[in-house]
Protein backbone atom coordinates (compact mmCIF):
# COMPACT_ATOMS: atom_id res chain seq x y z
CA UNK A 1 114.42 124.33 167.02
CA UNK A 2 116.25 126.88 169.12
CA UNK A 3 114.68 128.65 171.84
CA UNK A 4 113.31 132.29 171.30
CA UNK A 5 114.27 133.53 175.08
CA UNK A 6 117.52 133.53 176.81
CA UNK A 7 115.88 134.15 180.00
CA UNK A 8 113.00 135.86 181.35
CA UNK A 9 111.70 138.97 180.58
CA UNK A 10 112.12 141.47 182.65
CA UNK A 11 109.30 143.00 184.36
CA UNK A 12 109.92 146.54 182.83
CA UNK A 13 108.28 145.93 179.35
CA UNK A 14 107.82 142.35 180.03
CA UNK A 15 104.42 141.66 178.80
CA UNK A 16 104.84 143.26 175.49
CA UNK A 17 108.02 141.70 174.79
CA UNK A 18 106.79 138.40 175.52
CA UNK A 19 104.19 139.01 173.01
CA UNK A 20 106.62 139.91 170.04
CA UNK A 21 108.36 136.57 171.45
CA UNK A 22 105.05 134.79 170.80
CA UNK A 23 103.88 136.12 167.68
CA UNK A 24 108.25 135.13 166.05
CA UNK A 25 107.09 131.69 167.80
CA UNK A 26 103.94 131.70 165.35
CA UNK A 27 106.05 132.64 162.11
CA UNK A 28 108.67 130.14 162.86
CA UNK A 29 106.47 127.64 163.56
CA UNK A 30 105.21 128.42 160.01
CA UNK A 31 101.52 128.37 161.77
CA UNK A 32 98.47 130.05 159.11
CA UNK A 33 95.29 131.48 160.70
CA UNK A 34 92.92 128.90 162.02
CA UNK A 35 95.89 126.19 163.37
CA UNK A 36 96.66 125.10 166.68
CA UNK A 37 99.04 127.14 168.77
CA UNK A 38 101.51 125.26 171.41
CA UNK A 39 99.51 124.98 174.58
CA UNK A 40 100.25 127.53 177.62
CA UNK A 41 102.85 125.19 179.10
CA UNK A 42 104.68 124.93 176.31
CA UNK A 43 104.85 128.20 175.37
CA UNK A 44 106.00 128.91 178.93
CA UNK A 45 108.57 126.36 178.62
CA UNK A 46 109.96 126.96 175.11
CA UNK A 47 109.83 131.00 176.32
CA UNK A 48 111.11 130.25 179.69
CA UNK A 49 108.72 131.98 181.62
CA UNK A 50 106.36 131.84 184.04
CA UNK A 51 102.69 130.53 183.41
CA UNK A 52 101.56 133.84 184.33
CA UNK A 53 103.27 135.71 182.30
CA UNK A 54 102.04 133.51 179.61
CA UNK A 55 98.26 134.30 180.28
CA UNK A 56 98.82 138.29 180.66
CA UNK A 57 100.68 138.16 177.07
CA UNK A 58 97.78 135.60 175.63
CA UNK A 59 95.09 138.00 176.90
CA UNK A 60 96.78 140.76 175.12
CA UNK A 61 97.25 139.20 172.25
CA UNK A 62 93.85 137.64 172.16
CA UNK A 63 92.22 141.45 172.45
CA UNK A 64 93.81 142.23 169.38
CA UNK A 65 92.73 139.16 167.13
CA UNK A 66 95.97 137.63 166.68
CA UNK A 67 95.52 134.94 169.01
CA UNK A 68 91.90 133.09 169.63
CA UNK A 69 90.97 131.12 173.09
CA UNK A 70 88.56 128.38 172.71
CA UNK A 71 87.42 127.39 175.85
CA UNK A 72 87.86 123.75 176.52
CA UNK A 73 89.87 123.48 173.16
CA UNK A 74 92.96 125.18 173.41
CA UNK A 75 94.54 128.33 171.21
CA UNK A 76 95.08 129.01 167.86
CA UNK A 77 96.37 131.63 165.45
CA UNK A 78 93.44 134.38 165.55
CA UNK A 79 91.72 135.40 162.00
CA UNK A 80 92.65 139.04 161.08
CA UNK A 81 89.66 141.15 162.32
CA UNK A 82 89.37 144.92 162.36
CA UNK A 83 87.07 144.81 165.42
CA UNK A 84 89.47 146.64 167.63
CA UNK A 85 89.63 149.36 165.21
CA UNK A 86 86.21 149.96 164.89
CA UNK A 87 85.81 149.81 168.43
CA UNK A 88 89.12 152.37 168.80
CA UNK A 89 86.90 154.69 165.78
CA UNK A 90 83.30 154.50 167.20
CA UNK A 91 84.89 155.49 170.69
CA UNK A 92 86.71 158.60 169.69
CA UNK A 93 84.44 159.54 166.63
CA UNK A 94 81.36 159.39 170.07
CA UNK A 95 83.69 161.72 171.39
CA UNK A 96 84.22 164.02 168.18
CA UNK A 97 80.54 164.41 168.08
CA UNK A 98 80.33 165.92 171.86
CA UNK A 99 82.44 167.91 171.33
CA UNK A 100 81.13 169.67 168.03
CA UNK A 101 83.70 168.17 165.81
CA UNK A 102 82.91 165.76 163.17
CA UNK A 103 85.69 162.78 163.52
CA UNK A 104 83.26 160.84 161.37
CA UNK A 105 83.66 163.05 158.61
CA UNK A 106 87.05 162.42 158.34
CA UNK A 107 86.19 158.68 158.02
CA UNK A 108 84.19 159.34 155.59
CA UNK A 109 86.56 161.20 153.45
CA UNK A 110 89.15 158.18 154.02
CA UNK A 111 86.34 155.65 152.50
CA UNK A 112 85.39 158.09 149.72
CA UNK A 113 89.02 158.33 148.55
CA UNK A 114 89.37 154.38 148.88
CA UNK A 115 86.25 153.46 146.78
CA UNK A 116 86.24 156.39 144.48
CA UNK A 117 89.96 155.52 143.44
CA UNK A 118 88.75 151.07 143.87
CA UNK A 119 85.72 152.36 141.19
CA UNK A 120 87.51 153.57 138.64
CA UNK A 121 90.26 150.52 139.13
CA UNK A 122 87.30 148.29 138.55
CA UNK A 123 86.71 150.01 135.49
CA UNK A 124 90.35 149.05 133.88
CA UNK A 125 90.09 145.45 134.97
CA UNK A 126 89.41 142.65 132.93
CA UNK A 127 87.23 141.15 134.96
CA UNK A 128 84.86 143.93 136.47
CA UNK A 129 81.80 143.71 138.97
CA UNK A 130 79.32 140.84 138.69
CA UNK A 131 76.57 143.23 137.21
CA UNK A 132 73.83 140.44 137.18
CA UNK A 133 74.57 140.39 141.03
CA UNK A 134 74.74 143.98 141.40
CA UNK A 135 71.27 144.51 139.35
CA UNK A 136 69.65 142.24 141.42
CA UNK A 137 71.08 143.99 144.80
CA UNK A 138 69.37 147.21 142.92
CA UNK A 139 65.94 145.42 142.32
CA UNK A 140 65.83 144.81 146.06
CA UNK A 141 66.70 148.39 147.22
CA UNK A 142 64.34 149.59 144.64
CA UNK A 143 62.11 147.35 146.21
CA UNK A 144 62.59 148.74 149.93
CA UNK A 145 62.88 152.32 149.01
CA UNK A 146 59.17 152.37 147.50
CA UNK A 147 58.23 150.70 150.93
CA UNK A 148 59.85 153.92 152.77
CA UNK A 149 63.60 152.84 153.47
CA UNK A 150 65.94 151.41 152.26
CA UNK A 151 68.18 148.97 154.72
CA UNK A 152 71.64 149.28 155.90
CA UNK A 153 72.12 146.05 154.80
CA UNK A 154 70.85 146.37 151.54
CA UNK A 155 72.72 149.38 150.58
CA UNK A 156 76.38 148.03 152.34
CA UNK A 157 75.73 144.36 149.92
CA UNK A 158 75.78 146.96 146.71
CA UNK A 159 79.22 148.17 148.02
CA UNK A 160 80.33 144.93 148.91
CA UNK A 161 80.04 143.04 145.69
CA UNK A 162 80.75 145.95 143.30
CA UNK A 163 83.98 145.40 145.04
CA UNK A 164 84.43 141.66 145.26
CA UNK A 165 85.80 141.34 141.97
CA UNK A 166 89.08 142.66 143.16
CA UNK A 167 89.87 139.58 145.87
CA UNK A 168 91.41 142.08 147.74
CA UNK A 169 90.08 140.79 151.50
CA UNK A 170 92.19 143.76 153.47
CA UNK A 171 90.00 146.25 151.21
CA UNK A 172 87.05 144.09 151.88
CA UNK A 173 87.53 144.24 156.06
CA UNK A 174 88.34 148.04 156.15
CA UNK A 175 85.47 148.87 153.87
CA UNK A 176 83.40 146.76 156.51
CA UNK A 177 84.79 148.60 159.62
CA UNK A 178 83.58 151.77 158.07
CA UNK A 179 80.09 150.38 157.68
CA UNK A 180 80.10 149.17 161.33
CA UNK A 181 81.23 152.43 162.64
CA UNK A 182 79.06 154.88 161.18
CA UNK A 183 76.30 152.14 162.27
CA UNK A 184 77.09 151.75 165.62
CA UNK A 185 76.51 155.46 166.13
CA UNK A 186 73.97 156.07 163.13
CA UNK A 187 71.55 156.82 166.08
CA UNK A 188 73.79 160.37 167.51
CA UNK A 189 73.76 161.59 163.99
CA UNK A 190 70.91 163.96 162.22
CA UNK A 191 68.05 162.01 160.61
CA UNK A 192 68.47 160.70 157.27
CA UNK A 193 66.42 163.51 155.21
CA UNK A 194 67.29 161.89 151.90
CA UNK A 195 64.35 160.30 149.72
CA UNK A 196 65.36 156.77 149.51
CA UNK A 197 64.27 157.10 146.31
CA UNK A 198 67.20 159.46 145.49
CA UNK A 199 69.56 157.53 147.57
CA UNK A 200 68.47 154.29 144.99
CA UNK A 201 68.81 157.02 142.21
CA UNK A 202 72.71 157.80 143.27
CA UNK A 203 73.27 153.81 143.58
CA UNK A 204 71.88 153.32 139.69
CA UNK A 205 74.52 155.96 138.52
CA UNK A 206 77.35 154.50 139.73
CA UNK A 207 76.01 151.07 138.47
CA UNK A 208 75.40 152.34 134.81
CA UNK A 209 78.61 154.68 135.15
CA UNK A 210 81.09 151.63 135.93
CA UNK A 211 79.23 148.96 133.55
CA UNK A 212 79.50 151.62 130.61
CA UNK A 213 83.27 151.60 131.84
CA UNK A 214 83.15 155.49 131.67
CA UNK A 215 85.69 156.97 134.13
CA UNK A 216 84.28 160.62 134.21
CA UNK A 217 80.67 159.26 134.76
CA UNK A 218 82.35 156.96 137.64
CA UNK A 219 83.97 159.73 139.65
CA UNK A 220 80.97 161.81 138.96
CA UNK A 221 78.50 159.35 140.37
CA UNK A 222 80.67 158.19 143.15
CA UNK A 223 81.54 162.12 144.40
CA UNK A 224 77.14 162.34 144.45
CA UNK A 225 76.95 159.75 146.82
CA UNK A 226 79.05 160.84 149.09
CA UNK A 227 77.93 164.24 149.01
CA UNK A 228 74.63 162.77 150.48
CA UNK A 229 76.33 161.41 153.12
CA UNK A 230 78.55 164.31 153.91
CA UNK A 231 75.42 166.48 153.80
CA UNK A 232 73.79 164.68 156.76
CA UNK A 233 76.95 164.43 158.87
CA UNK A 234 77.04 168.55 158.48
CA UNK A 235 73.60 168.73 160.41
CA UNK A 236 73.64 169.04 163.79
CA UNK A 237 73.34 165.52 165.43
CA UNK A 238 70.65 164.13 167.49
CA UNK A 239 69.79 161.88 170.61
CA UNK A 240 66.98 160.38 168.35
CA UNK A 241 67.38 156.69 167.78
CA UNK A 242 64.94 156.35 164.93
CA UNK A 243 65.19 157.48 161.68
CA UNK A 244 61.38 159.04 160.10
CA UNK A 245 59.51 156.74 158.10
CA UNK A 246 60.29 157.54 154.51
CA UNK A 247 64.03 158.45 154.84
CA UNK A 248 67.10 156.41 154.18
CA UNK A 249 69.70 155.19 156.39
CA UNK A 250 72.65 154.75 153.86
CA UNK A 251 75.81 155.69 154.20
């Protein structure tokens, strides 16, 4: 196979082009996600660069997901994982707050476009959601709100498999890195003042909206549950890590 370098990089943009030399190594190496990547001598070698140079572009790559160090086992091609985007959001969405803007808003308005428009897809497809599943995900928040709250968990699951039909895993991961940043800084926002009662009352109209396949009653119930959510990022946030007994957490 020919080489990808015809010398070393130079030291003016040296690190990131050794990376895009890396990740062309992966491709033409027709490597998947999971499989063993050359070691750092070879790569060094095949690159024809220094073994320092190697481990600077590795550790860049490997803070981004697309490589993955196991210690004592080598490197492989790294999973696709939004972590450093949620990290990226919580950081500058913390910052939004302190300063009296609401970045998180935003993010919410991005996610309520994206499942609103997802909802009514699911309503068109032949196969829709798993409603036995997603009745049974309702039984247990019903369950929790009568006990005073309703989990995070809980109330992300519903989201997750009334979207699972579609296979789509990208949709699936950025969905998720919603989730984990409005938890991760849940505890700088208002308390939850919604009933969790009401929030397992919004929940039940998008679930009899979508399995009576009715598009109007879709984007009706989804828009309600999101105005919860945008009604508790417009009140003025708070240091207060718990939420009051009796309130809901959902987003």
């Amino acid at each position: 196979m020919a080489e990808l370098s015809s010398g070393p990089p130079t030291r003016s943009g040296g690190t990131q082009l050794l990376q895009d030399q890396i990740k062309e190594l992966i491709l033409r190496l027709d490597l998947s996600a999971g499989d063993a990547m050359p070691t750092e001598a070879e790569l060094a070698t095949r690159l024809n660069v220094g073994r320092n140079s190697v481990r600077e572009a590795i550790k860049a790559l490997q803070a981004v997901g697309i490589v993955e160090v196991r210690r004592g086992r080598g490197m492989y091609v790294g999973k696709m994982s939004l972590g450093a985007l949620v990290d990226e959001l919580t950081f500058h969405t913390r910052i939004t707050l302190r300063d009296g803007r609401s970045g998180l808003a935003e993010l919410t308005e991005v996610r309520e476009a994206l499942e609103s428009g997802l909802a009514q897809r699911m309503i068109i497809r032949e196969q829709g959601p798993d409603l036995r599943e997603l009745g049974q995900v309702l039984e247990t928040m019903e369950q929790e709100a009568r006990a005073g709250r309703i989990s995070p968990a809980v109330d992300r699951l519903f989201h997750e498999v009334l979207f699972r039909p579609l296979g789509n895993t990208l949709v699936s991961r950025l969905l998720g890195a919603f989730w984990d940043t409005f938890h991760q800084i849940e505890h700088e926002l208002a308390p939850a003042t919604e009933p969790p009662i009401a929030t397992l009352q919004r929940h039940r109209a998008i679930y009899a909206a979508i399995a009576a396949a009715d598009p109007a009653a879709t984007a009706t119930a989804m828009a309600a549950h999101f105005a919860g959510v945008r009604h508790r990022l417009a009140s003025p946030p708070t240091s207060m890590c718990e939420m009051p007994d009796g309130k809901s957490g959902s987003a």
